[in-house]
C-alpha atoms as a PDB file:
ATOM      1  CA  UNK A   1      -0.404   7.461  -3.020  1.00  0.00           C
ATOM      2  CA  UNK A   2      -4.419   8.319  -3.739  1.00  0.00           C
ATOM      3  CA  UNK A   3      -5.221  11.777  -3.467  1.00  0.00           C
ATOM      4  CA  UNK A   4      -7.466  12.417  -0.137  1.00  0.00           C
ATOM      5  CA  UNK A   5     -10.956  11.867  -0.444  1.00  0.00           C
ATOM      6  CA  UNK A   6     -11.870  14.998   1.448  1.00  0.00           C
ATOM      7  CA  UNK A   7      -9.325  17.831   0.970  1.00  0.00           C
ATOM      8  CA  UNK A   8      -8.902  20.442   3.341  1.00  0.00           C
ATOM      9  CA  UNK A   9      -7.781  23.255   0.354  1.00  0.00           C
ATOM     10  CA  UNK A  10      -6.193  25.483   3.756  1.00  0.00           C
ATOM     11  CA  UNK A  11      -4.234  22.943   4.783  1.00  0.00           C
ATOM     12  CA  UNK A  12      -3.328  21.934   1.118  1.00  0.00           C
ATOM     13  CA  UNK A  13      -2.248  26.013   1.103  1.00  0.00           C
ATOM     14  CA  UNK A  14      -0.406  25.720   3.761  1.00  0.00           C
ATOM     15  CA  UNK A  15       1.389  22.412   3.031  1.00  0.00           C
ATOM     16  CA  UNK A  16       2.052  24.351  -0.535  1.00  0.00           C
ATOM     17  CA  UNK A  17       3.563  27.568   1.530  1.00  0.00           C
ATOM     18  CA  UNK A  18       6.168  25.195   3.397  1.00  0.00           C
ATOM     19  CA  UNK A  19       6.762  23.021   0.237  1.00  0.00           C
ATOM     20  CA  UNK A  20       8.557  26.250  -1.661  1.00  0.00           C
ATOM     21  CA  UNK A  21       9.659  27.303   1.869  1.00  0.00           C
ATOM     22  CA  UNK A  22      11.687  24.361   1.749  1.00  0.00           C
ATOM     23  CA  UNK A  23      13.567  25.051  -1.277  1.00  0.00           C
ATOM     24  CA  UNK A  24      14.689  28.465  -0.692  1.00  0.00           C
ATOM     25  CA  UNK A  25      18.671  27.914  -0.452  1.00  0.00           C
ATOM     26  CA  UNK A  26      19.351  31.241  -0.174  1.00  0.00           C
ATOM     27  CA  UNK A  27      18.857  32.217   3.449  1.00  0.00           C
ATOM     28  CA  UNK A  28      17.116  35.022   2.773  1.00  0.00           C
ATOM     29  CA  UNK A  29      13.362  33.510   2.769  1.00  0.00           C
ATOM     30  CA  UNK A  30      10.780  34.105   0.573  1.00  0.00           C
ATOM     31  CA  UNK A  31       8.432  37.416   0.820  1.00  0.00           C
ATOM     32  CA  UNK A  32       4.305  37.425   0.376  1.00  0.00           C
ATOM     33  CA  UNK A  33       4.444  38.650  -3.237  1.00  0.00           C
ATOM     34  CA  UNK A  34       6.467  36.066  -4.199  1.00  0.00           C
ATOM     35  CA  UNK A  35       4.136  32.998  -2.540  1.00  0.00           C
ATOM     36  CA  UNK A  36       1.140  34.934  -4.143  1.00  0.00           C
ATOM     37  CA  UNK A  37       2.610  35.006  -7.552  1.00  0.00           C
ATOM     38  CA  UNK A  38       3.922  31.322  -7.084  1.00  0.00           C
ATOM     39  CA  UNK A  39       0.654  29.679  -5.917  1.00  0.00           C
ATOM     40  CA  UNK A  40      -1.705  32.084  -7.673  1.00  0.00           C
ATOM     41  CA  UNK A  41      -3.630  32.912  -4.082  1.00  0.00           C
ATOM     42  CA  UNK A  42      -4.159  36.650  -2.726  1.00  0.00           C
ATOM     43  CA  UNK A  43      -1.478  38.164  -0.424  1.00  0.00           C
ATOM     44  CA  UNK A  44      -4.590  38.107   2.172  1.00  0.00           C
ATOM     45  CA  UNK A  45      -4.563  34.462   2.202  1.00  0.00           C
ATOM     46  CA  UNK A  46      -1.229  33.873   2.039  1.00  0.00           C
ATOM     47  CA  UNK A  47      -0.583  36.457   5.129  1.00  0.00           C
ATOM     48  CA  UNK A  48      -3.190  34.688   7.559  1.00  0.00           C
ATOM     49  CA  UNK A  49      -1.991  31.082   6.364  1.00  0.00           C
ATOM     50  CA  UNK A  50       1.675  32.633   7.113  1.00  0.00           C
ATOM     51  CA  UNK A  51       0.711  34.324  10.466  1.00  0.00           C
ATOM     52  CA  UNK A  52      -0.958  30.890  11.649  1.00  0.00           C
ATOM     53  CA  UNK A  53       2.069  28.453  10.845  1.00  0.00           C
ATOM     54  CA  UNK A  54       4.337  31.392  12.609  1.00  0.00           C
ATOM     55  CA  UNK A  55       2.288  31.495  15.369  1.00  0.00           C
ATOM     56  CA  UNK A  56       3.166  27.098  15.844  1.00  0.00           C
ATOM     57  CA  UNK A  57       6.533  27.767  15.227  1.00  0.00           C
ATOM     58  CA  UNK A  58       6.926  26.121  11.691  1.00  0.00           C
ATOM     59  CA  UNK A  59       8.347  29.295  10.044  1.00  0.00           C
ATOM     60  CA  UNK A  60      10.197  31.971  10.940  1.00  0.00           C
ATOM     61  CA  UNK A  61       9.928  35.609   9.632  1.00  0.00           C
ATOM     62  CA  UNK A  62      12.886  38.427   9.488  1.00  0.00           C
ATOM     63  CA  UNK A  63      11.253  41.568  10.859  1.00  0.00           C
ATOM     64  CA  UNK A  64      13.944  43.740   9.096  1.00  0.00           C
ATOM     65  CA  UNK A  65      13.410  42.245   5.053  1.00  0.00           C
ATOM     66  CA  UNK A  66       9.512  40.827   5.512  1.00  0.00           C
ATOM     67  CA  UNK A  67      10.335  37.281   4.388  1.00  0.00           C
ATOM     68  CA  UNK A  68      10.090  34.071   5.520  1.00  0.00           C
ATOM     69  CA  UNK A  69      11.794  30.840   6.305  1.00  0.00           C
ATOM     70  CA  UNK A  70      11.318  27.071   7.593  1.00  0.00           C
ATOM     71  CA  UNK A  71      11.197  27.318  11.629  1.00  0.00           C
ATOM     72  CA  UNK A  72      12.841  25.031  14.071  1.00  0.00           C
ATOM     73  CA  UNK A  73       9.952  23.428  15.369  1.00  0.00           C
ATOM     74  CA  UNK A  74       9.845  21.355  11.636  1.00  0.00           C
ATOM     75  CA  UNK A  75      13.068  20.670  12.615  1.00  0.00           C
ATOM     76  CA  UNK A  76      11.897  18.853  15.873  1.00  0.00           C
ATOM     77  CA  UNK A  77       9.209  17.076  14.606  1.00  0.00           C
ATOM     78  CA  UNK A  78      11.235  16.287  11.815  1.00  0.00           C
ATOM     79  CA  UNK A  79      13.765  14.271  14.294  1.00  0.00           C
ATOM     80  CA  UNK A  80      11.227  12.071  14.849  1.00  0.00           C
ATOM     81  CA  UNK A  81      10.307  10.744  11.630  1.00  0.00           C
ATOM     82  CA  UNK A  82      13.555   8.602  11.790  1.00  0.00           C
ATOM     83  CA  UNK A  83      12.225   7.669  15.397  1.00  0.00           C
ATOM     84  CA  UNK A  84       9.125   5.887  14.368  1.00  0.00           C
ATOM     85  CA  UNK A  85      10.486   4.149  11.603  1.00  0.00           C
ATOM     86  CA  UNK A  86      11.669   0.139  12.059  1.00  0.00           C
ATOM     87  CA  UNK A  87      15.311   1.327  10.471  1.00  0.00           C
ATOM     88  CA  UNK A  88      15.892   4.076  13.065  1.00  0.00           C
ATOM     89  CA  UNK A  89      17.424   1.177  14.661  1.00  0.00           C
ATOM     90  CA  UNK A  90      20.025   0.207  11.820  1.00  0.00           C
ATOM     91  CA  UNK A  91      23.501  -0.574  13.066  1.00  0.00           C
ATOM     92  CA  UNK A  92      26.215   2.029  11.151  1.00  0.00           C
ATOM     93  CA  UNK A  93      28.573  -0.739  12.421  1.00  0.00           C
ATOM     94  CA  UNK A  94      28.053  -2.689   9.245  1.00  0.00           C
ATOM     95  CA  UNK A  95      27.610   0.386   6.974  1.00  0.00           C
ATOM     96  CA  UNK A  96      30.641   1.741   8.346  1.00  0.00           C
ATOM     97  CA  UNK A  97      32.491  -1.352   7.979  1.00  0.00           C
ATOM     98  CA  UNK A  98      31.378  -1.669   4.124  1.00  0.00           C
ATOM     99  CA  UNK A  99      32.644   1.761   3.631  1.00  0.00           C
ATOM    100  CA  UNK A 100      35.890   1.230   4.895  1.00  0.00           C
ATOM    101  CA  UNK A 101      35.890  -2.745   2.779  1.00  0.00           C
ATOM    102  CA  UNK A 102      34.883  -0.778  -0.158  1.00  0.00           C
ATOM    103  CA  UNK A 103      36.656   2.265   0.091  1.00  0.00           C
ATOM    104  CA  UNK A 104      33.323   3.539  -1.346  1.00  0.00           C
ATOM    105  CA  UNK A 105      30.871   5.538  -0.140  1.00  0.00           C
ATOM    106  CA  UNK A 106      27.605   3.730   1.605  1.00  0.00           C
ATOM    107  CA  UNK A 107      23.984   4.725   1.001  1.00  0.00           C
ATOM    108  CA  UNK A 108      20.513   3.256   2.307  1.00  0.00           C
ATOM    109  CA  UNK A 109      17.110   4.110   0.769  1.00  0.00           C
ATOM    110  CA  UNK A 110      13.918   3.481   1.141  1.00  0.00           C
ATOM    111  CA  UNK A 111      10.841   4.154  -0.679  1.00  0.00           C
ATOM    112  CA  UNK A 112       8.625   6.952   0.048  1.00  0.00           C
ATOM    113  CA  UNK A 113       5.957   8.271  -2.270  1.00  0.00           C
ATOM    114  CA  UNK A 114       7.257   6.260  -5.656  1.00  0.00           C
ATOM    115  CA  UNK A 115      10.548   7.828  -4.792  1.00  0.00           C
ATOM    116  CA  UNK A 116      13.971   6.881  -2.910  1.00  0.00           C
ATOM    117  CA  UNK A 117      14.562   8.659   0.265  1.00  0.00           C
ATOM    118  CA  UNK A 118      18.241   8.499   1.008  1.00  0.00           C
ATOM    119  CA  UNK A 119      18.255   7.652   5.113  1.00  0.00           C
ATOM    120  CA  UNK A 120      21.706   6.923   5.744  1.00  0.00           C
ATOM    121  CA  UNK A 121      24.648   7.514   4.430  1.00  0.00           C
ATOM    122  CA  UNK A 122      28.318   6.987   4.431  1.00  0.00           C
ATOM    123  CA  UNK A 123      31.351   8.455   2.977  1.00  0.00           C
ATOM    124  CA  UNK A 124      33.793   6.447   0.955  1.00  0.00           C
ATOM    125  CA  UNK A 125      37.243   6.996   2.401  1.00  0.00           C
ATOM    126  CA  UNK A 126      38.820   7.808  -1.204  1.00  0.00           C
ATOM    127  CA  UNK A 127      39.543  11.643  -1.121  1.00  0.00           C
ATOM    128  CA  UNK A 128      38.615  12.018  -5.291  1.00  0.00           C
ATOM    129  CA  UNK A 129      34.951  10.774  -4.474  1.00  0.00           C
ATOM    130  CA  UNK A 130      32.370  13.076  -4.185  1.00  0.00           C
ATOM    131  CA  UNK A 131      28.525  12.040  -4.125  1.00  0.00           C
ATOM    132  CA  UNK A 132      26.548  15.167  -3.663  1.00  0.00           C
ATOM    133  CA  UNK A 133      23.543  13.376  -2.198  1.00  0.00           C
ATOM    134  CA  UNK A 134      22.550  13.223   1.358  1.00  0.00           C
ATOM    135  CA  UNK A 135      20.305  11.849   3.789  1.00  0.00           C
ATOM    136  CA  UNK A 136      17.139  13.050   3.377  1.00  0.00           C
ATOM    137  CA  UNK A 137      17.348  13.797  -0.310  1.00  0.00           C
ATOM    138  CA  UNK A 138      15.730  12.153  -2.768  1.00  0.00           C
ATOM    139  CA  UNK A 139      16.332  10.063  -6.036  1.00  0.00           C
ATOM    140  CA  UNK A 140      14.347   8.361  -9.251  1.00  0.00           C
ATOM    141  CA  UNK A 141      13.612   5.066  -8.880  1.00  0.00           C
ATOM    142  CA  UNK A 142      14.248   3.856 -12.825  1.00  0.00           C
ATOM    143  CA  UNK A 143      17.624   5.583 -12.675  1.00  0.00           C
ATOM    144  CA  UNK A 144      19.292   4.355  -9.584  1.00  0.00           C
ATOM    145  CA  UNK A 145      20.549   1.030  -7.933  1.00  0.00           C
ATOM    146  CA  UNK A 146      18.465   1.569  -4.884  1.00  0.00           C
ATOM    147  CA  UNK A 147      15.394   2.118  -6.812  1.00  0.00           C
ATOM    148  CA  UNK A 148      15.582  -0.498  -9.056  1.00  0.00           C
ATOM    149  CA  UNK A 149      15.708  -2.968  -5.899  1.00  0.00           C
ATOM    150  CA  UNK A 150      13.139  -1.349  -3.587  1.00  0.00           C
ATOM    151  CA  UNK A 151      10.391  -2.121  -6.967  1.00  0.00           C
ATOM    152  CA  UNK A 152      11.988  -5.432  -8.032  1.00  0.00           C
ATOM    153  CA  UNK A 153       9.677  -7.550  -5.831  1.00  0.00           C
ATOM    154  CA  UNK A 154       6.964  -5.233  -7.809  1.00  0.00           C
ATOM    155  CA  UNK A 155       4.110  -6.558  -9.744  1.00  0.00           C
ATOM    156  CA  UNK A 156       4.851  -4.869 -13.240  1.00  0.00           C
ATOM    157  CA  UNK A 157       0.920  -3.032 -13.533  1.00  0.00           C
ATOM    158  CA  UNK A 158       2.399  -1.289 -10.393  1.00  0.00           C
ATOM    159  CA  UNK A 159       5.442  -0.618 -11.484  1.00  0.00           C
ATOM    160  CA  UNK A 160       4.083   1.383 -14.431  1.00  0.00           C
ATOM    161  CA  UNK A 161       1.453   2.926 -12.285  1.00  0.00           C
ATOM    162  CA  UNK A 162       4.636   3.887  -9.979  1.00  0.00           C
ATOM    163  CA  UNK A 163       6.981   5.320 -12.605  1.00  0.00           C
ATOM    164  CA  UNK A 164       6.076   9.019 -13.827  1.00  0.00           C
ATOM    165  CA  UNK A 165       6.126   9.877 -17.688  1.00  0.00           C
ATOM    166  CA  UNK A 166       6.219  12.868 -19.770  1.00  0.00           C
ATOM    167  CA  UNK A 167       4.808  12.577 -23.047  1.00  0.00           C
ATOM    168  CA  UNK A 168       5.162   8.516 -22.578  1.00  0.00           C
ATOM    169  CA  UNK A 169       9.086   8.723 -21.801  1.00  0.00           C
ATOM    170  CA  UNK A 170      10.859   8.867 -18.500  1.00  0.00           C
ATOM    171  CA  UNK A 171      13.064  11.593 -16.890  1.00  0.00           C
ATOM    172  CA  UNK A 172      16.425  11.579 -18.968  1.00  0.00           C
ATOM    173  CA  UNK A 173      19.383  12.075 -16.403  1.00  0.00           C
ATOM    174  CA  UNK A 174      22.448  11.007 -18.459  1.00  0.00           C
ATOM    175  CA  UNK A 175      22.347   9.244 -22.219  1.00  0.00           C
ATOM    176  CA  UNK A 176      22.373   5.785 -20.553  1.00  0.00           C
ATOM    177  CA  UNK A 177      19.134   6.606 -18.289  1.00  0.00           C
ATOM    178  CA  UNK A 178      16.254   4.261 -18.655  1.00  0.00           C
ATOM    179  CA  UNK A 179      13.284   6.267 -20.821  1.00  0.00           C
ATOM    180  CA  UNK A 180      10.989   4.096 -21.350  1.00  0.00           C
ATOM    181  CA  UNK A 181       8.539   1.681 -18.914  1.00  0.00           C
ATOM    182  CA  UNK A 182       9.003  -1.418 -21.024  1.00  0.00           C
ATOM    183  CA  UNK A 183      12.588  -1.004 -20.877  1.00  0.00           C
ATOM    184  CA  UNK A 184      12.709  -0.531 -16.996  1.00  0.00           C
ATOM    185  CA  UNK A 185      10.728  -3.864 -16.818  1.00  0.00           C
ATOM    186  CA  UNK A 186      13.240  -5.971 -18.426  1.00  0.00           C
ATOM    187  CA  UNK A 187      15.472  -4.641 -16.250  1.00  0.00           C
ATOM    188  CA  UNK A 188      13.895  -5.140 -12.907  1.00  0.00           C
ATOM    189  CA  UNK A 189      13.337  -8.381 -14.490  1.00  0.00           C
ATOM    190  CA  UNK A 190      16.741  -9.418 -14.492  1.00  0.00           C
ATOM    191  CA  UNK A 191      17.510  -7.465 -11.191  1.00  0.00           C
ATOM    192  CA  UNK A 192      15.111  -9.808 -10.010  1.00  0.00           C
ATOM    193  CA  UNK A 193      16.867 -13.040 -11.075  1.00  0.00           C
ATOM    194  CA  UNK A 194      20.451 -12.053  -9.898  1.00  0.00           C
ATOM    195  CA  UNK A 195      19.842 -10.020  -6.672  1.00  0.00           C
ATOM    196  CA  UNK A 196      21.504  -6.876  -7.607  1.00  0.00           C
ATOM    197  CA  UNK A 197      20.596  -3.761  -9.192  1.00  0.00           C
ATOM    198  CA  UNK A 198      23.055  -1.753 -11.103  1.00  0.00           C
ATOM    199  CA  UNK A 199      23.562   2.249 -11.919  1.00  0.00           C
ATOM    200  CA  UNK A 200      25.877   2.897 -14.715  1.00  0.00           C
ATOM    201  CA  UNK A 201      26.064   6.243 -15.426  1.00  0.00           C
ATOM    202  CA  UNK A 202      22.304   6.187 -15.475  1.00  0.00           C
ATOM    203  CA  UNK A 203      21.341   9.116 -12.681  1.00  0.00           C
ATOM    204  CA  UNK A 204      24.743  10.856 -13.148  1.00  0.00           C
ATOM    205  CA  UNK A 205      28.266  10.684 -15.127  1.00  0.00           C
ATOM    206  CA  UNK A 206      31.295   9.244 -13.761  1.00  0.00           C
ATOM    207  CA  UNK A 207      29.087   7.171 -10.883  1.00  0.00           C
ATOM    208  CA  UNK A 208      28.914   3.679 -10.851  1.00  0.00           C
ATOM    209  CA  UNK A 209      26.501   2.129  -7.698  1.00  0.00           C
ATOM    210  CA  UNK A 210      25.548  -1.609  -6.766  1.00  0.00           C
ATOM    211  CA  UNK A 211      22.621  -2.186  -4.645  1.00  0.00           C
ATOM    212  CA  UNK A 212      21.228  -5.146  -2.953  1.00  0.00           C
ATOM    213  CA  UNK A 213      17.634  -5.694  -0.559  1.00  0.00           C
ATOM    214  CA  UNK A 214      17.491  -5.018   2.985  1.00  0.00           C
ATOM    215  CA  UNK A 215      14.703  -7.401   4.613  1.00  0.00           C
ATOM    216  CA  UNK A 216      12.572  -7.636   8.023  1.00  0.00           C
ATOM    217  CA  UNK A 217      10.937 -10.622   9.597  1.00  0.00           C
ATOM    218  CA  UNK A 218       8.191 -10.478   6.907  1.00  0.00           C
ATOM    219  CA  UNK A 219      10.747 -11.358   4.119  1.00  0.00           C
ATOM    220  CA  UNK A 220       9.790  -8.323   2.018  1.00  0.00           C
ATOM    221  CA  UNK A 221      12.186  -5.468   0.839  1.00  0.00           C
ATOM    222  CA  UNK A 222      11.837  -2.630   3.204  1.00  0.00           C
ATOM    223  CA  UNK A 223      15.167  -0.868   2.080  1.00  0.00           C
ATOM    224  CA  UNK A 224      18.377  -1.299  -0.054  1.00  0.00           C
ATOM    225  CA  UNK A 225      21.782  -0.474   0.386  1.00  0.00           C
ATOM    226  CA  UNK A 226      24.260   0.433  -2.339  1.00  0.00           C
ATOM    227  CA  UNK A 227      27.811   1.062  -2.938  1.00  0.00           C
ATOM    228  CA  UNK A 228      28.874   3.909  -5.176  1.00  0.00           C
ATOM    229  CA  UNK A 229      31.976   4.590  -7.193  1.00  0.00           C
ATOM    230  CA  UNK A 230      34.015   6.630  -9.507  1.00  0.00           C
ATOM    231  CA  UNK A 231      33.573   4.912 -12.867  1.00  0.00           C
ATOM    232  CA  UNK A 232      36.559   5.257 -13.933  1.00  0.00           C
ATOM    233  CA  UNK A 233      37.727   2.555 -10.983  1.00  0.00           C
ATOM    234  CA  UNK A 234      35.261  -0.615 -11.964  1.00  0.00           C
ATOM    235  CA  UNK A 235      36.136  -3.568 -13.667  1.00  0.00           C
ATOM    236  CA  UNK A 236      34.985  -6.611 -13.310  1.00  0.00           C
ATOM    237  CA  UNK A 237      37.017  -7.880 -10.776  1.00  0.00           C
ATOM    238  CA  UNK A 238      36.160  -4.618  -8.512  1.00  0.00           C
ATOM    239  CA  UNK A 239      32.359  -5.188  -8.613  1.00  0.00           C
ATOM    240  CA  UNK A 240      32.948  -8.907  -7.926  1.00  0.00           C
ATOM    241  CA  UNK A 241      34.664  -7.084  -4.757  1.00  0.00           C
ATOM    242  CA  UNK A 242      32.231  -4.656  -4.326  1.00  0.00           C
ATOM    243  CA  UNK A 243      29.410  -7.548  -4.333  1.00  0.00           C
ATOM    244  CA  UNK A 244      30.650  -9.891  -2.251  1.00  0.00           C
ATOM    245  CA  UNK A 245      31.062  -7.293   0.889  1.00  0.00           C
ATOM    246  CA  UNK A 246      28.107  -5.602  -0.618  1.00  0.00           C
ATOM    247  CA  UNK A 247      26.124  -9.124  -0.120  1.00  0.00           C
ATOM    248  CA  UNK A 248      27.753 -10.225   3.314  1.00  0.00           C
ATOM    249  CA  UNK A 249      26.813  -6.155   4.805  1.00  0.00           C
ATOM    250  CA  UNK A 250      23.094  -6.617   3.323  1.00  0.00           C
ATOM    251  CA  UNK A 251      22.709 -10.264   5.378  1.00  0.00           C
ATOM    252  CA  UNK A 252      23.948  -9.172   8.058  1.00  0.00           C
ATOM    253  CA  UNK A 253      21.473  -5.487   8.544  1.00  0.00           C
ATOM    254  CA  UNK A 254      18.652  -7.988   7.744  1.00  0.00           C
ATOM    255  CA  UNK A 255      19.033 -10.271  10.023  1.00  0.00           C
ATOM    256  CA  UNK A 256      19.573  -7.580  12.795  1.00  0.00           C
ATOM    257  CA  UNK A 257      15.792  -6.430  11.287  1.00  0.00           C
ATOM    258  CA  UNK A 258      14.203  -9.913  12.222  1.00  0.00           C
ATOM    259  CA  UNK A 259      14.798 -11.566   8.627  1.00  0.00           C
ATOM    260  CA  UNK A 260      15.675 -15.327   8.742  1.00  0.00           C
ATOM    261  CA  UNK A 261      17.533 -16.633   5.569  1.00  0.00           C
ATOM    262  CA  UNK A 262      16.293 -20.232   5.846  1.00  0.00           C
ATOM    263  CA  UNK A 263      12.893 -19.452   7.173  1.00  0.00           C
ATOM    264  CA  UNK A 264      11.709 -17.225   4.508  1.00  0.00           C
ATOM    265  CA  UNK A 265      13.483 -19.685   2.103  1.00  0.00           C
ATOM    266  CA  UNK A 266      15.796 -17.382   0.653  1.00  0.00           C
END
């Protein structure tokens, strides 16, 4: 996304103040000398940007410690984000019944600021799995199944405009993570050509995920859905398994989204 053309440096503050607000796990918010030091801005401006955004509701502040935390009313309008989006509509029906095919737990992304935004998710029944991502959260998209396919319909001068590098090499999650741009093009390439994307080991040890496209009426890719699993339960003939419920579920959300096999010649 472009940077504005006319930046409104309070708001950009402010945006800033609920940014770190945000990822404050301890419950015990954040006081004004800590925003200060963190965003380099007087305790002045942070205090009037703090008593405006408390007056709307969008933080809260303890009286007893002085420090601040995310208010409800993000919360609300939050709620409606899923609301105004085409795949608030998704039926779980046919995630649910993919988990319980698969035994593996269910996951649908989208993409959102050259990232995937994990917006629905289901657990596999198998007691030993545990994926610590949840809806909302957020993943690479040159590490993960659901990446790979939300760019494989992706010219490649975007793709490489998409991707972020440090000093020419991609973020390292495991030893088997993509790390470089040309390599991630070969293999959207060839996600491309077989309809699949894999993640072996690639954003984190001992998970294996498939991932295929979820389409609207336009034909385009406005979502995937993966299956993950403990690695240490795939072999060939499981991801044959895997895929063929994987491919059924995906046909099936996409055509409840308005997408028409034959007519977009598919």
């Amino acid at each position: 996304m472009d940077e504005p053309k006319y930046p409104v440096h309070t708001v950009i503050k402010a945006l800033d103040i609920i940014r770190i607000l945000s990822k404050d796990t301890s419950n015990r918010g954040i006081g004004i000398s800590d925003l200060s030091r963190e965003l380099g801005l007087g305790k002045s401006t942070i205090h009037r940007i703090l008593d405006t955004l408390l007056f709307y509701r969008y933080i809260d502040k303890n009286e007893e410690t002085n420090r601040y935390r995310l208010g409800w009313e993000l919360y609300t309008i939050g709620q409606m984000v899923p609301r105004q989006n085409q795949l608030y509509n998704l039926d779980n029906t046919y995630l649910i019944e993919l988990s319980k095919q698969t035994k593996e737990t269910v996951n649908v992304g989208i993409l959102s600021n050259n990232e995937v935004v994990i917006i629905s998710k289901i657990e596999g029944s198998d007691e030993n799995l545990r994926v610590t991502l949840q809806p909302g959260d957020h993943e690479a998209l040159h590490a993960t199944g659901l990446g790979k396919i939300l760019i494989s319909e992706t010219p490649e001068d975007k793709i490489r405009e998409m991707v972020r590098e440090e000093k020419g090499k991609l973020r390292k999650y495991t030893q088997n993570t993509i790390i470089t741009v040309d390599q991630l093009v070969d293999e959207i390439e060839k996600v491309r050509k077989q309809g699949y994307a894999v993640d072996s080991e690639e954003y984190s040890i001992g998970l294996y995920c498939l991932a295929m496209p979820l389409r609207d009426y336009t034909g385009n890719i406005i979502a995937a859905i993966s299956v993950s699993s403990p690695y240490a339960r795939i072999n060939e003939a499981r991801i044959k398994e895997i895929l063929h419920y994987l491919e059924i579920a995906s046909h099936k959300i996409s055509a409840t989204l308005g997408y028409n096999n034959k007519q977009n010649g598919r």
